[in-house]
Structure formats: structure tokens, C-alpha cells
PDB file of N, CA and C in Angstrom:
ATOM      1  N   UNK A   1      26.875 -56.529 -49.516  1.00  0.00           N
ATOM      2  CA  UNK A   1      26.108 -57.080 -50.613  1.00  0.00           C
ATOM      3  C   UNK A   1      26.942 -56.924 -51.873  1.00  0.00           C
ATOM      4  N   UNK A   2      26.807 -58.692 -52.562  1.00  0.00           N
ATOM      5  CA  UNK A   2      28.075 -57.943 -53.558  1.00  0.00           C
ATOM      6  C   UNK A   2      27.167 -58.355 -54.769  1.00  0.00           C
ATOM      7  N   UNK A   3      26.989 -58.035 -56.251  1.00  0.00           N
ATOM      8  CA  UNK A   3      26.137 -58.437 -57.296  1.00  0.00           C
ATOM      9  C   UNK A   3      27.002 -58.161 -58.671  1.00  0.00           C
ATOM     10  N   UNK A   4      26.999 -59.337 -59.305  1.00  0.00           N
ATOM     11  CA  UNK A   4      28.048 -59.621 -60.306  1.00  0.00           C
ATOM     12  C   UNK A   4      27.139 -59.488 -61.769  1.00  0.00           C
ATOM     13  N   UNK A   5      27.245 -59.070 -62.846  1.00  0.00           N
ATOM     14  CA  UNK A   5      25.912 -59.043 -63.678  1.00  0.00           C
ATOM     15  C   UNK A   5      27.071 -59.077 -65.324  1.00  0.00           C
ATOM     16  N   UNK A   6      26.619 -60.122 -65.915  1.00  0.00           N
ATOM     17  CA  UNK A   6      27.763 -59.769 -67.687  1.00  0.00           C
ATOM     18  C   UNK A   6      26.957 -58.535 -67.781  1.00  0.00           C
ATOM     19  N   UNK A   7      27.748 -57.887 -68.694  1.00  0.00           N
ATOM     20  CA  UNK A   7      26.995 -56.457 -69.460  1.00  0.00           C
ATOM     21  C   UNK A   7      26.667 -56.764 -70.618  1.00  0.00           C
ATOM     22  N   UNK A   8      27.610 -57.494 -71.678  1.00  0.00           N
ATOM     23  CA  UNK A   8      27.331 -57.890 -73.049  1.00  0.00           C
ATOM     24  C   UNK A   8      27.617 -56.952 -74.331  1.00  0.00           C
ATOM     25  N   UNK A   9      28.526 -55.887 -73.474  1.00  0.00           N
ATOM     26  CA  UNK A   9      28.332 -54.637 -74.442  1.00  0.00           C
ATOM     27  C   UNK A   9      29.938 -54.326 -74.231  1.00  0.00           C
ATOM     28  N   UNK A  10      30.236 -53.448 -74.552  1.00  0.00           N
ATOM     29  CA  UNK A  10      31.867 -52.837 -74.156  1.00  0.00           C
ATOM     30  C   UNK A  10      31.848 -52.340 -72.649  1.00  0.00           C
ATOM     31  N   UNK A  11      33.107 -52.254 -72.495  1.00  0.00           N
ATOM     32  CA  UNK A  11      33.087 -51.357 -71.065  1.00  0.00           C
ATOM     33  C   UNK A  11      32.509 -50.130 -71.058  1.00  0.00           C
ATOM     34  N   UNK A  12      33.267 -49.415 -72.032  1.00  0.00           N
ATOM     35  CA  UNK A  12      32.561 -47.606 -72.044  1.00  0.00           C
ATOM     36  C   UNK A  12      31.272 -48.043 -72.235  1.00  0.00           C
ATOM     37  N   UNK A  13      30.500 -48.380 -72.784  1.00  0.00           N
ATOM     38  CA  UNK A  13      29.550 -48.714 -73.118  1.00  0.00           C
ATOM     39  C   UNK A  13      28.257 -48.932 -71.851  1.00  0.00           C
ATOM     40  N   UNK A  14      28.679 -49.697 -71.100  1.00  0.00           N
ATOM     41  CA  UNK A  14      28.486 -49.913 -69.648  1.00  0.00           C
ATOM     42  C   UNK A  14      28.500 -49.048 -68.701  1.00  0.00           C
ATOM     43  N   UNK A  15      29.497 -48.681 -69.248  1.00  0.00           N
ATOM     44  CA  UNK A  15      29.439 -47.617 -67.636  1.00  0.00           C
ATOM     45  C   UNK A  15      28.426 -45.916 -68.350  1.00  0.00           C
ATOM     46  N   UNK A  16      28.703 -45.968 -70.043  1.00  0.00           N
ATOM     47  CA  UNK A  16      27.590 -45.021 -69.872  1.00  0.00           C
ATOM     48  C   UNK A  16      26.005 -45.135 -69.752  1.00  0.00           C
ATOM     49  N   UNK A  17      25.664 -46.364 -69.814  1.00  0.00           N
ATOM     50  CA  UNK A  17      24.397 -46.934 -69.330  1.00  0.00           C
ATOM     51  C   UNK A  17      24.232 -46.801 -67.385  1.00  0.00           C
ATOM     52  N   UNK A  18      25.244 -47.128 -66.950  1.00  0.00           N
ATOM     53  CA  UNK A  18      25.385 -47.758 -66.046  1.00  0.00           C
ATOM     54  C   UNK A  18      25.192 -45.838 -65.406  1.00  0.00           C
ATOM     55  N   UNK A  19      25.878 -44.458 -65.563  1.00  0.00           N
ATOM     56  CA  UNK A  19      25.611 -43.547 -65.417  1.00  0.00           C
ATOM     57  C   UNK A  19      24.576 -42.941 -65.683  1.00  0.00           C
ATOM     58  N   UNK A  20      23.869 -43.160 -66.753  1.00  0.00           N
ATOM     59  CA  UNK A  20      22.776 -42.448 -66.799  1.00  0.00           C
ATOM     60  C   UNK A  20      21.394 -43.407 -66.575  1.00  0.00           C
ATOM     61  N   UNK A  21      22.134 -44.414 -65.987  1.00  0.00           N
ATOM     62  CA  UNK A  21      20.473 -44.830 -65.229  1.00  0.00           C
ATOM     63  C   UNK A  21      20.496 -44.548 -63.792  1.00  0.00           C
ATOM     64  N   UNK A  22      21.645 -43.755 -63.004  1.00  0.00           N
ATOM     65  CA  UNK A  22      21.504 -43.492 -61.625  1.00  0.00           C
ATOM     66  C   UNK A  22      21.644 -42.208 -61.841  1.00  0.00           C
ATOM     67  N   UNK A  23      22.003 -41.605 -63.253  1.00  0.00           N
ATOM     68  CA  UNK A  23      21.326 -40.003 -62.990  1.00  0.00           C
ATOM     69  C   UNK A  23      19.518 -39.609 -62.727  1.00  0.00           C
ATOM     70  N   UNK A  24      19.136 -40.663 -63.774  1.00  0.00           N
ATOM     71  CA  UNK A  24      17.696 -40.730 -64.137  1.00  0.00           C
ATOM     72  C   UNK A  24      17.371 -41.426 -62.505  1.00  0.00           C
ATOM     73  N   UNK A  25      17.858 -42.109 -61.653  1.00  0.00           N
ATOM     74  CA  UNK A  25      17.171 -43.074 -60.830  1.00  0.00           C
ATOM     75  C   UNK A  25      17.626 -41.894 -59.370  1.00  0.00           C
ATOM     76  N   UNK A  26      18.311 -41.080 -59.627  1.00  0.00           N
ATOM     77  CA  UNK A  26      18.567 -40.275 -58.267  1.00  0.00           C
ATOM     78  C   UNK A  26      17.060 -39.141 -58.764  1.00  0.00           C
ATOM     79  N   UNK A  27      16.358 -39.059 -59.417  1.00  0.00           N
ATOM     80  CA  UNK A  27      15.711 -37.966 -59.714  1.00  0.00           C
ATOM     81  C   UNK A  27      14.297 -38.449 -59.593  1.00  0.00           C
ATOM     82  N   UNK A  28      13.973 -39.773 -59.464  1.00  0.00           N
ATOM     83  CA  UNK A  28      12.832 -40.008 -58.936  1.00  0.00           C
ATOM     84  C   UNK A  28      11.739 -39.877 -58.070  1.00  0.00           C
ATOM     85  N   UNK A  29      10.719 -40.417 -58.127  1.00  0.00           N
ATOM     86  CA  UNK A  29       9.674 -40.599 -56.400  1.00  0.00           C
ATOM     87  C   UNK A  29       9.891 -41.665 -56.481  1.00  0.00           C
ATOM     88  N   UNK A  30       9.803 -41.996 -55.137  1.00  0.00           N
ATOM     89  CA  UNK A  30       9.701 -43.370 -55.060  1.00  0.00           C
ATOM     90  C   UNK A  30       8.431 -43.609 -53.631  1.00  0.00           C
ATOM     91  N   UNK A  31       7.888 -44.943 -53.881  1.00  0.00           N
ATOM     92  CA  UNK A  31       6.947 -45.143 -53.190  1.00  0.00           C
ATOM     93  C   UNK A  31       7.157 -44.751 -51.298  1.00  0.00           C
ATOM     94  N   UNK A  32       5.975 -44.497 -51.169  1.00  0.00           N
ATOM     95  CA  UNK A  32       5.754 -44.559 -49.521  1.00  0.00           C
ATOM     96  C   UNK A  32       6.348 -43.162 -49.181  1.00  0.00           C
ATOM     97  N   UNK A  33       6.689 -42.348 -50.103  1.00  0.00           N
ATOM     98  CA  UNK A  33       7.163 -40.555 -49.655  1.00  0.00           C
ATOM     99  C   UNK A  33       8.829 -40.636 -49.508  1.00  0.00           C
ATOM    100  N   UNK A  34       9.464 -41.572 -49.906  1.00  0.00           N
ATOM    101  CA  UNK A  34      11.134 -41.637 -50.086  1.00  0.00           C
ATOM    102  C   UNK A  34      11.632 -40.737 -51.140  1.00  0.00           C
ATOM    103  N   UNK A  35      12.648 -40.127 -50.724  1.00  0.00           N
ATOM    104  CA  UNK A  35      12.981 -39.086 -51.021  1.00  0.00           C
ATOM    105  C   UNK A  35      14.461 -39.385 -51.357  1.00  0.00           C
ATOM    106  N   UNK A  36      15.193 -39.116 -52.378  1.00  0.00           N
ATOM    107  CA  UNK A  36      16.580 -39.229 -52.234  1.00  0.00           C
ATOM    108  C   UNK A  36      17.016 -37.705 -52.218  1.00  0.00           C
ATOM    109  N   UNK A  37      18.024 -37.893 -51.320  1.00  0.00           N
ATOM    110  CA  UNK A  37      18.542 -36.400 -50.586  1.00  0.00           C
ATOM    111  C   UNK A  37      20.425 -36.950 -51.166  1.00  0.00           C
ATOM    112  N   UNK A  38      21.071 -35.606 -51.261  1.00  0.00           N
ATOM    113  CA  UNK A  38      22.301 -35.835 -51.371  1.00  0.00           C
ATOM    114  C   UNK A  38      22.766 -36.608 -52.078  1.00  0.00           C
ATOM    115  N   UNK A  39      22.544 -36.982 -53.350  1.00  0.00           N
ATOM    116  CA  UNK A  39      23.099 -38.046 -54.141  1.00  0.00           C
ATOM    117  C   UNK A  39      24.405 -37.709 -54.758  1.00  0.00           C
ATOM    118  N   UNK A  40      25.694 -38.259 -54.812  1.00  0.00           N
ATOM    119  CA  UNK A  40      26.974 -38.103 -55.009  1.00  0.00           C
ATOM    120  C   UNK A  40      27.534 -39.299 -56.056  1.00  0.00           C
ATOM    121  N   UNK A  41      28.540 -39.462 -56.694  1.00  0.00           N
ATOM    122  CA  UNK A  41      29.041 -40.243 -57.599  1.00  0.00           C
ATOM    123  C   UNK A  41      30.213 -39.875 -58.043  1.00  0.00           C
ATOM    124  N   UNK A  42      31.374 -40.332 -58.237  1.00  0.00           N
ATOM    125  CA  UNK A  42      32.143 -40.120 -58.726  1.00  0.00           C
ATOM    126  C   UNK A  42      32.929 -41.248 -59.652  1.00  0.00           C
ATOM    127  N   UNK A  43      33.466 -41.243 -60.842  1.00  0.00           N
ATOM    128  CA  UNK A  43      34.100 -42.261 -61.776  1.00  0.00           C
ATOM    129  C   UNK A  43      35.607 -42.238 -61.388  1.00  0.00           C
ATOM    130  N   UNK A  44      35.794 -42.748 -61.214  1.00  0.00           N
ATOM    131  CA  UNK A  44      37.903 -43.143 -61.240  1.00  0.00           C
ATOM    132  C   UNK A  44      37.944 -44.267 -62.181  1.00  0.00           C
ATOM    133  N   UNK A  45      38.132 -43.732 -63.352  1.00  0.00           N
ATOM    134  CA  UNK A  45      37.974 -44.738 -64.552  1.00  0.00           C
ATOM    135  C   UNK A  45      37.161 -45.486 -64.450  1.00  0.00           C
ATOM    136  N   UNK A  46      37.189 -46.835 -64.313  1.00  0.00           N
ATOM    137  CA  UNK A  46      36.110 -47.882 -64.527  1.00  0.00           C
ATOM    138  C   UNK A  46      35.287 -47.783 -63.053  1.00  0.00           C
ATOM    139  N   UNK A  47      35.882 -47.165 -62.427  1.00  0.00           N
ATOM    140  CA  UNK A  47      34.917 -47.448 -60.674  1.00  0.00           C
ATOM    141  C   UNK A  47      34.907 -46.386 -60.280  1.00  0.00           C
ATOM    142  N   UNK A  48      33.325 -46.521 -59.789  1.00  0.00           N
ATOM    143  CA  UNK A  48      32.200 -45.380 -59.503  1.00  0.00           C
ATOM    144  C   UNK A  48      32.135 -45.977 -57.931  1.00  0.00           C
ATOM    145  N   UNK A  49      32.343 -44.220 -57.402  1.00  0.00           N
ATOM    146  CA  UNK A  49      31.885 -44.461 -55.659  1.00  0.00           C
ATOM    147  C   UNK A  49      30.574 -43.594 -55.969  1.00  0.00           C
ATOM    148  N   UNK A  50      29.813 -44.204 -55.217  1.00  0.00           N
ATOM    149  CA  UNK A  50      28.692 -43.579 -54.707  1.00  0.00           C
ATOM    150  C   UNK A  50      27.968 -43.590 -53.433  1.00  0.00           C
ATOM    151  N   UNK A  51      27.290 -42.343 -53.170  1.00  0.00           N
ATOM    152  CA  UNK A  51      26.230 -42.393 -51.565  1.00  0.00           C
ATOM    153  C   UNK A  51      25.091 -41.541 -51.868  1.00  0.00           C
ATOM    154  N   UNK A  52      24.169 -41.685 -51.643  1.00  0.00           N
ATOM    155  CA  UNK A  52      22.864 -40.919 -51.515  1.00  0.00           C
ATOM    156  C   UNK A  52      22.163 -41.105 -49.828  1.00  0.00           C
ATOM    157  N   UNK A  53      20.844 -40.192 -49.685  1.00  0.00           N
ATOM    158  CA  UNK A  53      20.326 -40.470 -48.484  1.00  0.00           C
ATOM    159  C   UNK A  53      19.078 -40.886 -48.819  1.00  0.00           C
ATOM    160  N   UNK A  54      18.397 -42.111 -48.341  1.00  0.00           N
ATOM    161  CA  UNK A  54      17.187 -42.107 -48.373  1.00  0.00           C
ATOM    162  C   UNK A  54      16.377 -41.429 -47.032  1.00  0.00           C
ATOM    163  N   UNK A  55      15.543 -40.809 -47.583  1.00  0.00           N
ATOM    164  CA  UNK A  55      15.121 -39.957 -46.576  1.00  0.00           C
ATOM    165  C   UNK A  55      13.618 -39.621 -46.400  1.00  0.00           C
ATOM    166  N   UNK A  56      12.492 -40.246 -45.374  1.00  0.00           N
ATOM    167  CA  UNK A  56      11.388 -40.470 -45.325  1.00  0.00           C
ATOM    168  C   UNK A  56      10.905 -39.107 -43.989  1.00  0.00           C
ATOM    169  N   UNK A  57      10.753 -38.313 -44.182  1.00  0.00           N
ATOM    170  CA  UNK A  57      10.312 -37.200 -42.806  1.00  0.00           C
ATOM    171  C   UNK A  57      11.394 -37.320 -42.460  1.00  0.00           C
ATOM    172  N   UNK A  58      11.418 -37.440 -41.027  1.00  0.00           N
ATOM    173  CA  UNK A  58      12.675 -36.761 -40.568  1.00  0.00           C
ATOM    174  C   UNK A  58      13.476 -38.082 -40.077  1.00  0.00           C
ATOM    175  N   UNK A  59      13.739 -39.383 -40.888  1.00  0.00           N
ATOM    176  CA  UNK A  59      14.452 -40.171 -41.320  1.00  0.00           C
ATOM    177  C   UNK A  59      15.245 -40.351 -42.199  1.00  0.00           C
ATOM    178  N   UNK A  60      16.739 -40.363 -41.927  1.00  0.00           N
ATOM    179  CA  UNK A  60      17.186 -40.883 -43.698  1.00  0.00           C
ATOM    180  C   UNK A  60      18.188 -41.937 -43.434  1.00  0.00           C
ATOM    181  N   UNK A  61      18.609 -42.568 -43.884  1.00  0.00           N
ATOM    182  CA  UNK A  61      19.810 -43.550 -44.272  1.00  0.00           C
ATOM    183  C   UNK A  61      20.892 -43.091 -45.113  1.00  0.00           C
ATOM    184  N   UNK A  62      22.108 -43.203 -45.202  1.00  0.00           N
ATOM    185  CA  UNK A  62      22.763 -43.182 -46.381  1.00  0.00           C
ATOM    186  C   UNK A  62      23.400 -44.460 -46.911  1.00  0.00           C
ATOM    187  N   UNK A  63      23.279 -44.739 -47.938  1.00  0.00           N
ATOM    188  CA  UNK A  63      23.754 -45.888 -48.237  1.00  0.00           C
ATOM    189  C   UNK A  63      25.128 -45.613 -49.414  1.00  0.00           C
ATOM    190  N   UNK A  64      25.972 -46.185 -49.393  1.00  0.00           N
ATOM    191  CA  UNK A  64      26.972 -46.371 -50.434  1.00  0.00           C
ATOM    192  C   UNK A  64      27.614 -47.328 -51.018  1.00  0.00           C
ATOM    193  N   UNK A  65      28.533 -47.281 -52.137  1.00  0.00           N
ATOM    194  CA  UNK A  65      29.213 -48.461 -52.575  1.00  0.00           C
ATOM    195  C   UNK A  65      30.083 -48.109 -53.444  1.00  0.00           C
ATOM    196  N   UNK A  66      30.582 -48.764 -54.145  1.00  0.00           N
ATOM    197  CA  UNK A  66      30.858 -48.799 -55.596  1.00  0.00           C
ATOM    198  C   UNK A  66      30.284 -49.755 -56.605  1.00  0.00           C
ATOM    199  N   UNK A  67      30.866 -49.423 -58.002  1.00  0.00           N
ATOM    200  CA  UNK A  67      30.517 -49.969 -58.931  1.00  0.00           C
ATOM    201  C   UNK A  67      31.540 -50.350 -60.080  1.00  0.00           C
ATOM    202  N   UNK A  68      31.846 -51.410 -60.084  1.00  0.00           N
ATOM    203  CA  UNK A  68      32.972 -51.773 -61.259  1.00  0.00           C
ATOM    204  C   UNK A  68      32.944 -52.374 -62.276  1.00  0.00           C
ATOM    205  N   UNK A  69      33.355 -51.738 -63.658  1.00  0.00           N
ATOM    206  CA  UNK A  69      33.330 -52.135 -64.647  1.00  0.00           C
ATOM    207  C   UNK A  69      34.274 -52.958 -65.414  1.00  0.00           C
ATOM    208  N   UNK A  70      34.133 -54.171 -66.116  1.00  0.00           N
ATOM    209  CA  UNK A  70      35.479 -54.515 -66.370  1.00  0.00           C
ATOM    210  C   UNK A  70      35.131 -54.442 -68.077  1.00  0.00           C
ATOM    211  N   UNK A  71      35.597 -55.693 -68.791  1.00  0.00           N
ATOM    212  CA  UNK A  71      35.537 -55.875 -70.089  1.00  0.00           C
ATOM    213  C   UNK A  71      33.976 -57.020 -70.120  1.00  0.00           C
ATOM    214  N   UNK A  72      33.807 -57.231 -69.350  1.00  0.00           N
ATOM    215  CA  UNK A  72      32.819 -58.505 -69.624  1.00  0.00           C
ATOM    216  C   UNK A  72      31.563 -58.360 -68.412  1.00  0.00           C
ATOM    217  N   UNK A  73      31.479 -57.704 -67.262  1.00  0.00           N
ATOM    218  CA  UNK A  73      31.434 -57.406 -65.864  1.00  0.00           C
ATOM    219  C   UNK A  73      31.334 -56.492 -65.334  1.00  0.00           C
ATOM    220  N   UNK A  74      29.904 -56.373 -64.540  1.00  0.00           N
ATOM    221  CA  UNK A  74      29.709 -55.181 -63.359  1.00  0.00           C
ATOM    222  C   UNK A  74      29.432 -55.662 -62.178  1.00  0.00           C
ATOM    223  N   UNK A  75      30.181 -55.015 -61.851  1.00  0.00           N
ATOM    224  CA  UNK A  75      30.041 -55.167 -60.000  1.00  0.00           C
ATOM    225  C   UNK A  75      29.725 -54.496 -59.177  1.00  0.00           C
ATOM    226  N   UNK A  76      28.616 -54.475 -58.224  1.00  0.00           N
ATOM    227  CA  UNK A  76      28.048 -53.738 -57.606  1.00  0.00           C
ATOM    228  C   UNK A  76      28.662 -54.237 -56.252  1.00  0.00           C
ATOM    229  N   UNK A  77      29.489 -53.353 -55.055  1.00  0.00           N
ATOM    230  CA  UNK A  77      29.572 -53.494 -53.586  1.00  0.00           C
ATOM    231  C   UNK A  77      28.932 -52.839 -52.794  1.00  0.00           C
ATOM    232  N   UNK A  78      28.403 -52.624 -51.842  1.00  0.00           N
ATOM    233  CA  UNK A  78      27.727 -52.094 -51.125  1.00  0.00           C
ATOM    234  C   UNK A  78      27.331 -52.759 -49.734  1.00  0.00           C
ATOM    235  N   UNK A  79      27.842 -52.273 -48.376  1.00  0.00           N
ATOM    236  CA  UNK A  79      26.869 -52.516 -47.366  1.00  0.00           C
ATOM    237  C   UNK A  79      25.680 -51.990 -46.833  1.00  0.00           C
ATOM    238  N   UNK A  80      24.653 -52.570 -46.934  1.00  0.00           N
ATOM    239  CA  UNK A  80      23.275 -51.875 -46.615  1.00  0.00           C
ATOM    240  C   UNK A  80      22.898 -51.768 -45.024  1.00  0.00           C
ATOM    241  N   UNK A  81      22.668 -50.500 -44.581  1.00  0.00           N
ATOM    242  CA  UNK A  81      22.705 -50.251 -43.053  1.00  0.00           C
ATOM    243  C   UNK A  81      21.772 -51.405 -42.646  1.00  0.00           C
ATOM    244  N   UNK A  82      21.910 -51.679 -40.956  1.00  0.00           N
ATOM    245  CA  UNK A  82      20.713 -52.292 -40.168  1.00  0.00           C
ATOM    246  C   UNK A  82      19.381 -51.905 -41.034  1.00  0.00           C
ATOM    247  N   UNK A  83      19.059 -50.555 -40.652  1.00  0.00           N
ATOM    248  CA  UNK A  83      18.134 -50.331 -40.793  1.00  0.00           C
ATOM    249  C   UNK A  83      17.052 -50.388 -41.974  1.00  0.00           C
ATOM    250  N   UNK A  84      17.876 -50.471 -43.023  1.00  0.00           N
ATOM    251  CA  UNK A  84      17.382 -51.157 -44.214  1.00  0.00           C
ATOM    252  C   UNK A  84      16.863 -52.132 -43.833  1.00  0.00           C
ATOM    253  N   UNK A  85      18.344 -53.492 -43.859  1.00  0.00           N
ATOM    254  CA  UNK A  85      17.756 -54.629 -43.930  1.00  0.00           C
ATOM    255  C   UNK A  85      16.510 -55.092 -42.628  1.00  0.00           C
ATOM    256  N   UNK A  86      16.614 -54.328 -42.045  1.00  0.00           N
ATOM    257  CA  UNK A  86      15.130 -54.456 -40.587  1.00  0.00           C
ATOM    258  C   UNK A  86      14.179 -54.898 -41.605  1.00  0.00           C
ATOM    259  N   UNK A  87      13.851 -53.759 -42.633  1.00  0.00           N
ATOM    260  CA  UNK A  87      12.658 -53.960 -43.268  1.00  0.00           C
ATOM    261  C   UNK A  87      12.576 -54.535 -44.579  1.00  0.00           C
ATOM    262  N   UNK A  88      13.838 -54.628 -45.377  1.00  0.00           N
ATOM    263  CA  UNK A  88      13.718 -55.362 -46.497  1.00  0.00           C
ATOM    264  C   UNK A  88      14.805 -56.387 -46.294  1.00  0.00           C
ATOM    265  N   UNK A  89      15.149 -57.859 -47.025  1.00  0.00           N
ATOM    266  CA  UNK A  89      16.126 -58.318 -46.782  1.00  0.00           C
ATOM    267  C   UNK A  89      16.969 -58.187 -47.718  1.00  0.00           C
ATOM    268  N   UNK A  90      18.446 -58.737 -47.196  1.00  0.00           N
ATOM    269  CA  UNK A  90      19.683 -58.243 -48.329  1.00  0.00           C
ATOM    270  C   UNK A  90      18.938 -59.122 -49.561  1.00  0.00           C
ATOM    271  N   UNK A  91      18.210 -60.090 -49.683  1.00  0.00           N
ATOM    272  CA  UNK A  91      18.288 -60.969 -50.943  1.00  0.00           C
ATOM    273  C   UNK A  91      17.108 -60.080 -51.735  1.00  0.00           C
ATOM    274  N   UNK A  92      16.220 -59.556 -51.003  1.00  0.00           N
ATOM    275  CA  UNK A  92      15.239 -58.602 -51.789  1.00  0.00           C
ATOM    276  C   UNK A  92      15.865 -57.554 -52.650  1.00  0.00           C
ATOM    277  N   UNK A  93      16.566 -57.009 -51.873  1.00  0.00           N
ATOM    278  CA  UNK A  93      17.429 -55.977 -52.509  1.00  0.00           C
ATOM    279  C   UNK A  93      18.021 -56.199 -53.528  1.00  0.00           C
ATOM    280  N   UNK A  94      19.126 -57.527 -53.586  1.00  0.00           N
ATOM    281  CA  UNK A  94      19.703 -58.028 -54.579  1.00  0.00           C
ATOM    282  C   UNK A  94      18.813 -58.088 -55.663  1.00  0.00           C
ATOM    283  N   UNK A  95      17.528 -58.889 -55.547  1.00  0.00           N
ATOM    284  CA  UNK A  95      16.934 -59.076 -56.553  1.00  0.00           C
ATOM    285  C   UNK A  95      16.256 -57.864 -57.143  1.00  0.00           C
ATOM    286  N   UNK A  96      15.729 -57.310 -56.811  1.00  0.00           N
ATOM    287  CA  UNK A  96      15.571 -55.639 -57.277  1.00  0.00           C
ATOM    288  C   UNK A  96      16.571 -54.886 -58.280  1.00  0.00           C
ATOM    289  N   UNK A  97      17.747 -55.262 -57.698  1.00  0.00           N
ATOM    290  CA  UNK A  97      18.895 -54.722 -58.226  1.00  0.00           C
ATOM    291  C   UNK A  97      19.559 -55.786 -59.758  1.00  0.00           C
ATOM    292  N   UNK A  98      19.012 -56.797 -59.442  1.00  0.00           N
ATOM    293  CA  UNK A  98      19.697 -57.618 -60.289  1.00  0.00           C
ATOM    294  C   UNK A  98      18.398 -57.620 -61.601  1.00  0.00           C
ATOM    295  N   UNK A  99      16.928 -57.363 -61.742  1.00  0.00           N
ATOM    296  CA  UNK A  99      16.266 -57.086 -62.352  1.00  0.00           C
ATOM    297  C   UNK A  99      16.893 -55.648 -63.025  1.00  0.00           C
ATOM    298  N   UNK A 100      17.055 -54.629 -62.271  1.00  0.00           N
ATOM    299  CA  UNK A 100      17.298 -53.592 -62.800  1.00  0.00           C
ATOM    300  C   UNK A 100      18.554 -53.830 -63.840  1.00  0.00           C
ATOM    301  N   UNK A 101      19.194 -54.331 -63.266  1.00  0.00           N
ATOM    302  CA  UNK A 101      20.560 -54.750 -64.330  1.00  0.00           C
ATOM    303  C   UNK A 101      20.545 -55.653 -65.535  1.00  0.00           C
ATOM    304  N   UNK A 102      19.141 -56.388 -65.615  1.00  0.00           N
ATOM    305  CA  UNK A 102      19.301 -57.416 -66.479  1.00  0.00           C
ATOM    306  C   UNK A 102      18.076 -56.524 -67.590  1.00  0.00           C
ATOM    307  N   UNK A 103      17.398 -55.344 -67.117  1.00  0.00           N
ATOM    308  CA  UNK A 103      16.997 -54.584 -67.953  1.00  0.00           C
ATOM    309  C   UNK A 103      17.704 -53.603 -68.574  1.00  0.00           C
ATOM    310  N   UNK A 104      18.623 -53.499 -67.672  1.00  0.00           N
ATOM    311  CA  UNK A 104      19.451 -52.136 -68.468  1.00  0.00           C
ATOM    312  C   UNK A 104      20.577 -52.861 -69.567  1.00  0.00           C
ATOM    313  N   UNK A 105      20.880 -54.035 -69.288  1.00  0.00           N
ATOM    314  CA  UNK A 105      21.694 -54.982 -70.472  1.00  0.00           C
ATOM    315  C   UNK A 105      21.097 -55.647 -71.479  1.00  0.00           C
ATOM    316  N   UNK A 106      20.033 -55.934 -71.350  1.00  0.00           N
ATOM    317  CA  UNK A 106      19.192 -56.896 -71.903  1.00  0.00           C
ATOM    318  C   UNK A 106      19.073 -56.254 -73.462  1.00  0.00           C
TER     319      UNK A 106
END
């Protein structure tokens, strides 16, 4: 899953938005008893790896990606396991994700 979004702002600028809305978003509840377990991140200048576990009882997923920042541009990569998409589809996701991004720029 790949999601391309302008930022409208500077790079640094971006990516410190872009950090402290997945500090704030790893610390959540989230519906139906999901749990994020293990959340990780790291910056190598403009690109952020990340993995967390979603984790429902004695289920979890881990999902990962990166995230890249340019001068104009964020990019989100990520493959989302089977088991995700079983129950949601990649375009749901996208759009979830692409709301979230057009709030955090907006």
C-alpha cells in the first residue's frame, strides 16, 4: 500500500507533525478491544521505519512500513498482512489514512 499526500508546510515541519501524531496515535484505544503492543519508530533523516502489533486477546498482527518526507511530499509504504485485509480492504485503509493526513496538513 503506497499513499502520496502534499504536506504544504516545510519538511522539518512535517515530519514533526508527522511524529507526534504516531506518538499520540500509538497511545490510544481503539475500538473493538485493539490494543497496540510494541510500537517502534525510528528517523534516518527524512525516513521513518516503523512496526507496531495490533493485538486483540490472544491475536496480534504486526504491521510495518516507512514514511518519507521530501520538500513538498509524504509517503507512506507499507504492506498490510492477509489478515488485515480479510477484514478491511487495502482501499479502506488507504482512505482512513489519507483522511488522517489531510487533517494533520490541512
Amino acid at each position: 500500500m503506497q499513499i502520496i499526500k502534499k504536506h504544504g508546510t516545510t519538511k522539518n515541519e512535517a515530519i514533526k507533525k508527522i511524529d507526534s501524531f504516531l506518538n499520540d496515535l500509538m497511545k490510544k484505544d481503539f475500538p473493538a478491544g485493539i490494543k497496540i503492543k510494541d510500537p517502534q519508530k525510528n528517523w534516518n533523516g527524512s525516513v521513518m521505519n516503523f512496526s507496531f502489533r495490533a493485538k486483540k486477546r490472544i491475536v496480534g498482527i504486526t504491521i510495518s512500513g516507512t514514511v518519507s518526507v521530501n520538500d513538498a511530499e509524504v509517503k507512506l509504504d507499507s504492506t498490510l498482512p492477509g489478515m488485515v485485509t480479510t477484514f478491511v480492504s487495502e482501499d479502506k485503509v488507504k482512505d482512513v489514512i489519507t483522511k488522517q493526513f489531510e487533517e494533520l496538513f490541512s
